[in-house]
N, C-alpha and C. Protein backbone atom coordinates (compact mmCIF):
# COMPACT_ATOMS: atom_id res chain seq x y z
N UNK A 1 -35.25 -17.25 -23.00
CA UNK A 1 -34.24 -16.31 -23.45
C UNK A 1 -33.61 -15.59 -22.27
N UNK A 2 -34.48 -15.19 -21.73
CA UNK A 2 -33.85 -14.82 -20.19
C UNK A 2 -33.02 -15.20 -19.31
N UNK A 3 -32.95 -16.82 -18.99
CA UNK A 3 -32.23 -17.86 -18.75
C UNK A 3 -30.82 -17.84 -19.47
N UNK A 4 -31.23 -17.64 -20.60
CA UNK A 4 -29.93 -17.38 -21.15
C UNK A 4 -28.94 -16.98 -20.56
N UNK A 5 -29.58 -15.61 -21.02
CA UNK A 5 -28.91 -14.21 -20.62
C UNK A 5 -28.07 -14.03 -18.80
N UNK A 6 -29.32 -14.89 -18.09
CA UNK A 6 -28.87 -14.32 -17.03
C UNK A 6 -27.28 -16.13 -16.75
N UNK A 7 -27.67 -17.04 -17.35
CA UNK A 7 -26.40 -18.01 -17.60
C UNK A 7 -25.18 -17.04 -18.11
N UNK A 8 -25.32 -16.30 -19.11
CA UNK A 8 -24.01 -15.75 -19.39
C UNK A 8 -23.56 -15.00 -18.95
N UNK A 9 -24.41 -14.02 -18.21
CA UNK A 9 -23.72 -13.03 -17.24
C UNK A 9 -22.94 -13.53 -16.24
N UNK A 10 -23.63 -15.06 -15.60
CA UNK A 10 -22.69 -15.62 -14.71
C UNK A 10 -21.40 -15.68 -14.88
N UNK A 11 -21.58 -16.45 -16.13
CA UNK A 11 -19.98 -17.16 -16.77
C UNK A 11 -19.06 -15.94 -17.14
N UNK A 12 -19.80 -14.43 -17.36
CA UNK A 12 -18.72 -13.56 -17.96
C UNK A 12 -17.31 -13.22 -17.04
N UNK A 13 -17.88 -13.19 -15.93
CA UNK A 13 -16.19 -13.51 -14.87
C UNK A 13 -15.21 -14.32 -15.61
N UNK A 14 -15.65 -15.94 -15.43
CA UNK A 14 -15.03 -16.83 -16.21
C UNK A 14 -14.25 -16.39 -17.42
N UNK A 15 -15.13 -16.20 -18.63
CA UNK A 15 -14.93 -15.71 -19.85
C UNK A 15 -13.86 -14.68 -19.90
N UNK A 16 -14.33 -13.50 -18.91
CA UNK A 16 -12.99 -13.09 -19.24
C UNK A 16 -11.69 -12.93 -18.85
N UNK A 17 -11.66 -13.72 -17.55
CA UNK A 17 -10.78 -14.57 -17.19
C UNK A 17 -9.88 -14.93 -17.97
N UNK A 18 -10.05 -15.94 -18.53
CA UNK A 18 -9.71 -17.22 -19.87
C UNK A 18 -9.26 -15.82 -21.11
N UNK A 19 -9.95 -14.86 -22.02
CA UNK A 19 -9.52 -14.22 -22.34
C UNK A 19 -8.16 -13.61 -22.59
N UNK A 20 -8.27 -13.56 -20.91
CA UNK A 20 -6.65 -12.62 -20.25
C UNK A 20 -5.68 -13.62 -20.19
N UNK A 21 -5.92 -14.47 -19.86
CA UNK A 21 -4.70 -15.95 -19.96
C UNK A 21 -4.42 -16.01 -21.33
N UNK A 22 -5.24 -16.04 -22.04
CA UNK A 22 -4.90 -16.28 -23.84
C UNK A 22 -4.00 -14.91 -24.53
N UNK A 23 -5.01 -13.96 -24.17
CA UNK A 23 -3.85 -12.84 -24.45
C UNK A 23 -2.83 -12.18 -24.12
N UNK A 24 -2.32 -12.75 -22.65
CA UNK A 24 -1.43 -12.70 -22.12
C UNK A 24 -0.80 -13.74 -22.64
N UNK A 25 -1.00 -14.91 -22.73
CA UNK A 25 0.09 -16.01 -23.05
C UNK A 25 0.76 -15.84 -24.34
N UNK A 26 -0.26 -15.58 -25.45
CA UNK A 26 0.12 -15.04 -26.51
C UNK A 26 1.33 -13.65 -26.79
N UNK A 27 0.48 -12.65 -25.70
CA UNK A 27 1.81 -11.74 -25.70
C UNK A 27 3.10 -12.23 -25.31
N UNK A 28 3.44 -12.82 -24.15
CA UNK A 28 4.24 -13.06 -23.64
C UNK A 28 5.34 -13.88 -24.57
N UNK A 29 4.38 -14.80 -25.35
CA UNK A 29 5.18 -15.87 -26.48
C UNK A 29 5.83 -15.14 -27.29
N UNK A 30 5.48 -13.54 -27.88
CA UNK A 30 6.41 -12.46 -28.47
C UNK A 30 7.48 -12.49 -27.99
N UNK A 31 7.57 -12.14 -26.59
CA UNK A 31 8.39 -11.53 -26.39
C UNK A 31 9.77 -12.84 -25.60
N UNK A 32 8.97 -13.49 -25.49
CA UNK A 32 9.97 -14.76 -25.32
C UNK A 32 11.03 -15.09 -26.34
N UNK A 33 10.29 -15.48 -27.53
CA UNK A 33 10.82 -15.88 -29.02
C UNK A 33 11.81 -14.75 -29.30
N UNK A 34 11.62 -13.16 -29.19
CA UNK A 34 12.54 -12.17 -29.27
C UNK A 34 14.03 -12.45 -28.39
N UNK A 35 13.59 -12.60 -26.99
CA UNK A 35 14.73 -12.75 -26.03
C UNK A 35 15.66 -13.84 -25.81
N UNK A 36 14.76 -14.61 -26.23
CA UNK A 36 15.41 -16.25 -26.10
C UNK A 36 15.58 -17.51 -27.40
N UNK A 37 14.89 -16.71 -28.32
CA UNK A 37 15.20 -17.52 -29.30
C UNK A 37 14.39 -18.87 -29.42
N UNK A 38 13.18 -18.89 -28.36
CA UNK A 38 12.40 -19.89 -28.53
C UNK A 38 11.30 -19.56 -29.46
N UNK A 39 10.46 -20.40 -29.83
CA UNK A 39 9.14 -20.29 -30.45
C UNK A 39 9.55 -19.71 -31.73
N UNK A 40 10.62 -20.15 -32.15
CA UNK A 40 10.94 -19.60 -33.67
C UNK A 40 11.38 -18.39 -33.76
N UNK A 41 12.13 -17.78 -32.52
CA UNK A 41 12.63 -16.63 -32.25
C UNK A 41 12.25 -15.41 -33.20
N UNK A 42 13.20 -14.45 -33.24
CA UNK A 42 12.53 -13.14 -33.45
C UNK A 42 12.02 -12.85 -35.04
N UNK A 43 10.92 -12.43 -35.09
CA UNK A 43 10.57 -12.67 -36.63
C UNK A 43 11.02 -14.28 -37.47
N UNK A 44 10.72 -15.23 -36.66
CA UNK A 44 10.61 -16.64 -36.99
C UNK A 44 11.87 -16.94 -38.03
N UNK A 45 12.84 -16.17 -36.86
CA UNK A 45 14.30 -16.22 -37.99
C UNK A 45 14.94 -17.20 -37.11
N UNK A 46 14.46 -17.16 -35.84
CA UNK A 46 15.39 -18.21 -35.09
C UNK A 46 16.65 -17.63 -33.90
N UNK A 47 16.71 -16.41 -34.52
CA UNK A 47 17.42 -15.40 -33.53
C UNK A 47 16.58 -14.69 -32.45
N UNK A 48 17.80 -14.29 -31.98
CA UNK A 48 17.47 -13.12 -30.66
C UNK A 48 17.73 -11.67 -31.02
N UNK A 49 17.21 -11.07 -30.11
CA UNK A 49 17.66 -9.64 -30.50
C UNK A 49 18.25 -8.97 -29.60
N UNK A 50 19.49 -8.41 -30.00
CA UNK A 50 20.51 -7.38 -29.42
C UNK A 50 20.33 -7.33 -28.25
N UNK A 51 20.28 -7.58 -27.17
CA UNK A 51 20.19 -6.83 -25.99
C UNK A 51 20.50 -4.97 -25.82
N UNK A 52 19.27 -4.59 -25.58
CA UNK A 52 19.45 -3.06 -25.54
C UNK A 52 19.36 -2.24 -26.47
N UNK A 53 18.71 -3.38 -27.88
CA UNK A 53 18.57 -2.50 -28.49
C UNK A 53 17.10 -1.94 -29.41
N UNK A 54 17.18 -0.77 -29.59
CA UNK A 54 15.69 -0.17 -29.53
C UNK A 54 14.95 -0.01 -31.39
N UNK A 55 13.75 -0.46 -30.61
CA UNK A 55 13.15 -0.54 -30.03
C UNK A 55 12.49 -2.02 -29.93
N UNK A 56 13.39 -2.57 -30.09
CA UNK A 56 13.11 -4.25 -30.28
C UNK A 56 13.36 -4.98 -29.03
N UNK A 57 14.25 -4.95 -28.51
CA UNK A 57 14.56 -5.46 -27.41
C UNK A 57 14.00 -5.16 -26.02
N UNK A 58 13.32 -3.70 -26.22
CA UNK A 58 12.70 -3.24 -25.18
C UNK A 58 11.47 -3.51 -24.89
N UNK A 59 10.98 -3.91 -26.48
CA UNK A 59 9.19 -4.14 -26.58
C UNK A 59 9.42 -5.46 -26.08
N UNK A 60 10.46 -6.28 -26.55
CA UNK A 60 10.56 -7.31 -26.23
C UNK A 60 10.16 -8.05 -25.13
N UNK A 61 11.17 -6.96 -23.71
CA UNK A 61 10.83 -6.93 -22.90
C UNK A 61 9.77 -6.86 -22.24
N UNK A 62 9.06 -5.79 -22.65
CA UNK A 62 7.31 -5.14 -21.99
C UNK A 62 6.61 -6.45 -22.16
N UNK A 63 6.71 -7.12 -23.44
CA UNK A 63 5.63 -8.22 -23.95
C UNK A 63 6.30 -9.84 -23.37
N UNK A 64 7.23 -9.64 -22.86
CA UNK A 64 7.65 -10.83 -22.01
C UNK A 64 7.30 -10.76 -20.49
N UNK A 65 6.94 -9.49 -19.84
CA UNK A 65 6.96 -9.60 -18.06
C UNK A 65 5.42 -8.82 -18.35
N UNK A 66 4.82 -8.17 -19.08
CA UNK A 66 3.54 -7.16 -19.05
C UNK A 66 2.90 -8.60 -19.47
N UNK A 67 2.89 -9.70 -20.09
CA UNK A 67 2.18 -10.83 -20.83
C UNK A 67 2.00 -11.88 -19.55
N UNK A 68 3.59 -12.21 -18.55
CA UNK A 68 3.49 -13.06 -17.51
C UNK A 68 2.24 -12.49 -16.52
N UNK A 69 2.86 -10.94 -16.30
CA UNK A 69 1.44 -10.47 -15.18
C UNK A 69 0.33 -10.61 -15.73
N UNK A 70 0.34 -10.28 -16.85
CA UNK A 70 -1.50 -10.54 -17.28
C UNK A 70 -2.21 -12.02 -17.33
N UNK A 71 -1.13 -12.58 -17.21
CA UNK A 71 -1.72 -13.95 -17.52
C UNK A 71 -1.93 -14.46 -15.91
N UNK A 72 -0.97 -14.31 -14.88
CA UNK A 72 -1.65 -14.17 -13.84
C UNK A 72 -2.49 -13.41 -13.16
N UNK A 73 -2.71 -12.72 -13.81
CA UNK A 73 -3.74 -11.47 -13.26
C UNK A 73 -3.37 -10.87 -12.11
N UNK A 74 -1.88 -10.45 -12.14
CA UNK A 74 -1.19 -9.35 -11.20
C UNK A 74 -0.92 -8.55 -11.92
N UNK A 75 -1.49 -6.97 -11.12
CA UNK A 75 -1.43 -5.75 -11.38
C UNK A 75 -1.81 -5.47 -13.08
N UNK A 76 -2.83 -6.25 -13.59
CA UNK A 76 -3.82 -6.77 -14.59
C UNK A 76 -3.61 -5.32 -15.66
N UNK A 77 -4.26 -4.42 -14.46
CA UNK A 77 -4.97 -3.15 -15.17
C UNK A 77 -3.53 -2.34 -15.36
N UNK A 78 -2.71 -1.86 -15.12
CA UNK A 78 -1.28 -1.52 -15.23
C UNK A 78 -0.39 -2.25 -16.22
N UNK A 79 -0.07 -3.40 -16.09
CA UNK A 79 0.24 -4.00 -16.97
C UNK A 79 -0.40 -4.46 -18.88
N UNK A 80 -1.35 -4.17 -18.83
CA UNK A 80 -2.45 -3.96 -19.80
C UNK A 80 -2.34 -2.87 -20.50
N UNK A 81 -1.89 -1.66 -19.09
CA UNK A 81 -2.07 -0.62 -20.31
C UNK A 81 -0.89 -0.07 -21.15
N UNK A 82 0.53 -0.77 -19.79
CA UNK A 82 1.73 -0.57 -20.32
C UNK A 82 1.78 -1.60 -22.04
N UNK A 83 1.37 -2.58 -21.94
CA UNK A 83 1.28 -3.47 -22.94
C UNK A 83 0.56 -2.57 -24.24
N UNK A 84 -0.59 -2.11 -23.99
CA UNK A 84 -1.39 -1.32 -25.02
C UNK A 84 -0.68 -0.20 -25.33
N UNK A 85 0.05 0.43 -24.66
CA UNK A 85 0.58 1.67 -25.41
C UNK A 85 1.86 1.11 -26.29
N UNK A 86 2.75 -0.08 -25.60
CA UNK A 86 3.84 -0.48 -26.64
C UNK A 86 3.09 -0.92 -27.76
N UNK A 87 1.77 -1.50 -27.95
CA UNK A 87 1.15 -1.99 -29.34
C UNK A 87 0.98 -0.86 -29.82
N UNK A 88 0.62 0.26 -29.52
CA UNK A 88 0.20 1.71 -30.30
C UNK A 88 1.10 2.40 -31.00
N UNK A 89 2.50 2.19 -29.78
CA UNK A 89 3.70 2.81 -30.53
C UNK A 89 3.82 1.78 -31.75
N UNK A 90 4.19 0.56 -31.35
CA UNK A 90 4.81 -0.31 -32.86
C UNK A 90 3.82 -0.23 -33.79
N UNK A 91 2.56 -0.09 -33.79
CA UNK A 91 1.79 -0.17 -34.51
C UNK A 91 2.00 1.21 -35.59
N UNK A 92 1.89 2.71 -35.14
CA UNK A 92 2.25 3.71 -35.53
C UNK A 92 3.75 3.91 -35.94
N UNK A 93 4.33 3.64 -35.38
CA UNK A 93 5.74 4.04 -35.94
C UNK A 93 6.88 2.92 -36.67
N UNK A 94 5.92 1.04 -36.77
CA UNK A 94 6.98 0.68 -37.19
C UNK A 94 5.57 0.42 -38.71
N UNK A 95 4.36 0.36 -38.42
CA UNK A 95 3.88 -0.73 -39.64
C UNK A 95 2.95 0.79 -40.57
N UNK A 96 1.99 1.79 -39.46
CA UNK A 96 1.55 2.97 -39.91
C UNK A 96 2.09 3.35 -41.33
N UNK A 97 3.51 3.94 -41.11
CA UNK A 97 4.40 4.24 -42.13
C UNK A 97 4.24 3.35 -43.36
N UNK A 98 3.84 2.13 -43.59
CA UNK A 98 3.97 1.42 -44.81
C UNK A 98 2.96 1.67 -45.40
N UNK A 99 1.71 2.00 -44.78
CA UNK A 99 0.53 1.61 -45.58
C UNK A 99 -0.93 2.21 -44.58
N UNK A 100 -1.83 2.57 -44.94
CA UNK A 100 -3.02 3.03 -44.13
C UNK A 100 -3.38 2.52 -43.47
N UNK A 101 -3.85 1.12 -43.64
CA UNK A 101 -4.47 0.02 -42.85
C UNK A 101 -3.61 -1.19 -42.99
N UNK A 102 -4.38 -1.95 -41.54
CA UNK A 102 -3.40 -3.26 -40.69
C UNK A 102 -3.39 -4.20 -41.83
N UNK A 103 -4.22 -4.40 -42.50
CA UNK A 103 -4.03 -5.65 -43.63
C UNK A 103 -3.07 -5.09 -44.91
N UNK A 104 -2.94 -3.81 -44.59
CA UNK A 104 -1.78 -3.38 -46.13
C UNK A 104 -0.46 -3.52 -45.34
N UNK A 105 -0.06 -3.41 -44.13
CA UNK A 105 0.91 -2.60 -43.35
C UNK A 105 1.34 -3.73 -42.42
N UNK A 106 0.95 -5.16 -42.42
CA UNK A 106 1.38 -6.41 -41.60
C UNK A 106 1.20 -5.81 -39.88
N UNK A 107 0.26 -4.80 -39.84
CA UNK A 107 0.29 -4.44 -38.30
C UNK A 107 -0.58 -5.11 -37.80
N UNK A 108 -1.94 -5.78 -38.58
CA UNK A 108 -2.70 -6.66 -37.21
C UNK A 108 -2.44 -7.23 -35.91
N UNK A 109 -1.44 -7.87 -35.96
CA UNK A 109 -1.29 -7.91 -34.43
C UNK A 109 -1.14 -6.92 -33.51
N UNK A 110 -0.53 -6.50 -34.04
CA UNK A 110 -0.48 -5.02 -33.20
C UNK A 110 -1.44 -4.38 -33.17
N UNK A 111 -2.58 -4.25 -33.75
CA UNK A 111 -3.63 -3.67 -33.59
C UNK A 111 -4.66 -4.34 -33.08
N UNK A 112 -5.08 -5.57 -32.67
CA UNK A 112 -5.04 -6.25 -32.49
C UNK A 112 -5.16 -6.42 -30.47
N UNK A 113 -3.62 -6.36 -30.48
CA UNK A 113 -3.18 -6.51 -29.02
C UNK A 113 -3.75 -5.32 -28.69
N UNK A 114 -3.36 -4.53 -29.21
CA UNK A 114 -3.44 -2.80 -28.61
C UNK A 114 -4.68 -2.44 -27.92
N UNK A 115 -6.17 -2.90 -28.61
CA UNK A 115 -7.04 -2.69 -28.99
C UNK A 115 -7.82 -4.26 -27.15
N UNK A 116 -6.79 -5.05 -27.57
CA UNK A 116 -7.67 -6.27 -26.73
C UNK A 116 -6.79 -5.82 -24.96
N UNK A 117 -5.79 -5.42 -24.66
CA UNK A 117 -4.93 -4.86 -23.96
C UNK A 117 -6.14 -3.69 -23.43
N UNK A 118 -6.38 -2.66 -24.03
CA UNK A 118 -7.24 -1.91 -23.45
C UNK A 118 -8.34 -2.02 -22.74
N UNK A 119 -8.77 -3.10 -23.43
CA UNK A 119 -10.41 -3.23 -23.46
C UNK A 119 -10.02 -4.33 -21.59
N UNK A 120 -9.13 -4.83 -21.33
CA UNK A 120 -8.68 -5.47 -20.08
C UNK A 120 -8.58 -4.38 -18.84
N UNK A 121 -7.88 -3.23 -19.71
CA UNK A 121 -7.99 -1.86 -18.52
C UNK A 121 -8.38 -0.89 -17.52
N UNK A 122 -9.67 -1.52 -18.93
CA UNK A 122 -11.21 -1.16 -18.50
C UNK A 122 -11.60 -1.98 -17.49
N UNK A 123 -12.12 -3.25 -17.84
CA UNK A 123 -12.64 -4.64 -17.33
C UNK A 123 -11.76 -5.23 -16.31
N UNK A 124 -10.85 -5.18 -16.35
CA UNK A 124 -10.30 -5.95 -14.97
C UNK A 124 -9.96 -7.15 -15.79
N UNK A 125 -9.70 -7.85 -14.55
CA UNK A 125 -8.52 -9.45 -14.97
C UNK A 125 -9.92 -10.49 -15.18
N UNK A 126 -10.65 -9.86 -14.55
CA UNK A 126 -11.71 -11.03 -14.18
C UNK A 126 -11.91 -12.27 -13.30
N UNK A 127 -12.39 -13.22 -13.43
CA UNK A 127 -12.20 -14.26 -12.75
C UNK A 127 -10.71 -15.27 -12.74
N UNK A 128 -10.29 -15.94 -11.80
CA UNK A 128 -9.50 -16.80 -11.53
C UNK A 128 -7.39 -15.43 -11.63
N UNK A 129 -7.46 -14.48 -11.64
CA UNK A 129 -6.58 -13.52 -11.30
C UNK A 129 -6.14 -13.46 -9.68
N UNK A 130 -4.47 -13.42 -9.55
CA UNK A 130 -4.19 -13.34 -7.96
C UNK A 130 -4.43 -11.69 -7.60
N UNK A 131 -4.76 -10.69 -8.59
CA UNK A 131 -5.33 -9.48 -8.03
C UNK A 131 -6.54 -9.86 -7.16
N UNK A 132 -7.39 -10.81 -7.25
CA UNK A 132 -8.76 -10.96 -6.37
C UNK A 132 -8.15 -11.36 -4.39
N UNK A 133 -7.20 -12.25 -4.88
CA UNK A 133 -5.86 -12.15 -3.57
C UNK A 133 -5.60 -11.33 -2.61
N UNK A 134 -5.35 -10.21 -3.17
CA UNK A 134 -4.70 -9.16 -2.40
C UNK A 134 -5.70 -7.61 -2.43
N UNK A 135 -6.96 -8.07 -3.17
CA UNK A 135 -8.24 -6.89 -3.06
C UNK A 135 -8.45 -6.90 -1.31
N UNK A 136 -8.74 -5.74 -1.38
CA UNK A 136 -9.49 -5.37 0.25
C UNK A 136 -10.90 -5.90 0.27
N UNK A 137 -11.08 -6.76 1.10
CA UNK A 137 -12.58 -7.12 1.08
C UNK A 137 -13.37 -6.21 2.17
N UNK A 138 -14.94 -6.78 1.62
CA UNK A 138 -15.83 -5.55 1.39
C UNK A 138 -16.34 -5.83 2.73
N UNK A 139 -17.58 -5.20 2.88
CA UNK A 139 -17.97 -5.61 4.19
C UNK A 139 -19.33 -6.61 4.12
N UNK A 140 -19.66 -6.66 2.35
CA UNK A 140 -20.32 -8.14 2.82
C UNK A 140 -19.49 -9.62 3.00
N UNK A 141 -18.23 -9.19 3.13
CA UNK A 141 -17.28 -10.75 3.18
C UNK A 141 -17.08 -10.95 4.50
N UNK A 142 -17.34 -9.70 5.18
CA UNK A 142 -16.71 -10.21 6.93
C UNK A 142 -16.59 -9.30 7.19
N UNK A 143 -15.50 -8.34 6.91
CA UNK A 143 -15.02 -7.58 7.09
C UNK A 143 -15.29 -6.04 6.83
N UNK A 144 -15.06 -5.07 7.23
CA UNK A 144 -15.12 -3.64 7.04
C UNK A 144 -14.34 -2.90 6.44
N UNK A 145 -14.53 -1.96 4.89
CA UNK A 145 -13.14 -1.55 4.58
C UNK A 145 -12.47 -0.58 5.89
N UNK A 146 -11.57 -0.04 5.68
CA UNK A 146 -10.76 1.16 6.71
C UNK A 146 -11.75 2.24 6.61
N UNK A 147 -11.79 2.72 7.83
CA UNK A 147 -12.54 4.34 8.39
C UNK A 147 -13.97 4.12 8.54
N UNK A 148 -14.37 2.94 7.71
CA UNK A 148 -15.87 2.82 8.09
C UNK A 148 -15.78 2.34 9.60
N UNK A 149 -16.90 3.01 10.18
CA UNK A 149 -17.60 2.31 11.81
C UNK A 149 -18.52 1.07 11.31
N UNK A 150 -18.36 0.11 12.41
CA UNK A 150 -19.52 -1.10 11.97
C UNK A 150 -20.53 -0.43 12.83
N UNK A 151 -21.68 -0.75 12.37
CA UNK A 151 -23.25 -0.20 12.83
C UNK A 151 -23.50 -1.07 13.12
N UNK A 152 -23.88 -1.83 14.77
CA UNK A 152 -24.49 -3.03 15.30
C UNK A 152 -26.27 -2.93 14.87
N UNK A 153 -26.72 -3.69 14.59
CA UNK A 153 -27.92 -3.58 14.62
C UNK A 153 -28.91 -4.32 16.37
N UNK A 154 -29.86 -3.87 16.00
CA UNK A 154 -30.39 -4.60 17.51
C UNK A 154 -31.04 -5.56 17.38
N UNK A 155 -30.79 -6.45 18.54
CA UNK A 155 -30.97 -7.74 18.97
C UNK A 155 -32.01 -8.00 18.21
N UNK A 156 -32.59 -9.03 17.70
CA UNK A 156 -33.73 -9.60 17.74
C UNK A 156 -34.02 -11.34 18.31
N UNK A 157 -35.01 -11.49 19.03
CA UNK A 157 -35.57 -13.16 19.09
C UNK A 157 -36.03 -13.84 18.52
């Protein structure tokens, strides 16, 4: 059982890795279908929406470039949370209003994203993200962060 455990801790980098690609790709496919009219465009009508106009076109936006970064895992944790608060707003102010809960009120997705968006904010991109790219490495990689002194140790034979 142990074995297990300590197998999945390995893989959880991985895992949630893969995660962030899925829910990023997924977001992003929103906001594509809104702008461009692909993927069965906006509300699977086949259209686009207005340019500029609110608050459709804007979420549109967030969930088309906040979905690309997450899925590459640039600027992960920022983009995640910008993403999670547009699910909170639509969630509250377009589906809230109909009904108490996400299964009366067609908001699951939105609650949904909102909820899986956060929980990334927390956690990081994880494994296979170009944030791991451009991290400052530590000083067991080679290197020393800034202001630290390296401490030579002494010789040994």
């Amino acid at each position: 059982m142990n074995s297990l455990a300590s197998r999945l801790n390995q893989a959880q980098p991985y895992a949630l890795g893969l995660f962030r690609i899925v829910i990023g790709l997924l977001f992003a496919c929103h906001g594509a279908a809104s702008l461009f009219g692909v993927l069965g465009g906006a509300g699977g009508s086949g259209a686009t929406l207005p340019a500029g106009s609110w608050p459709g076109w804007y979420a549109a936006v967030i969930q088309l470039v906040a979905g690309a970064l997450v899925i590459l895992g640039l600027g992960t944790r920022g983009a995640a949370f910008l993403a999670s608060g547009s699910m909170a707003y639509a969630y509250f102010d377009v589906h809230q209003p109909q009904a108490l809960f996400p299964l009366q009120n067609a908001g699951e997705p939105a609650a949904l994203f909102c909820w899986a968006f956060l929980l990334l904010v927390f956690t990081g991109p994880g494994a296979l993200a170009l944030d791991t790219l451009f991290r400052p490495r530590t000083a067991t990689s080679g290197t020393q962060p800034e202001g630290e002194d390296r401490k030579t140790a002494p010789a040994t034979a």
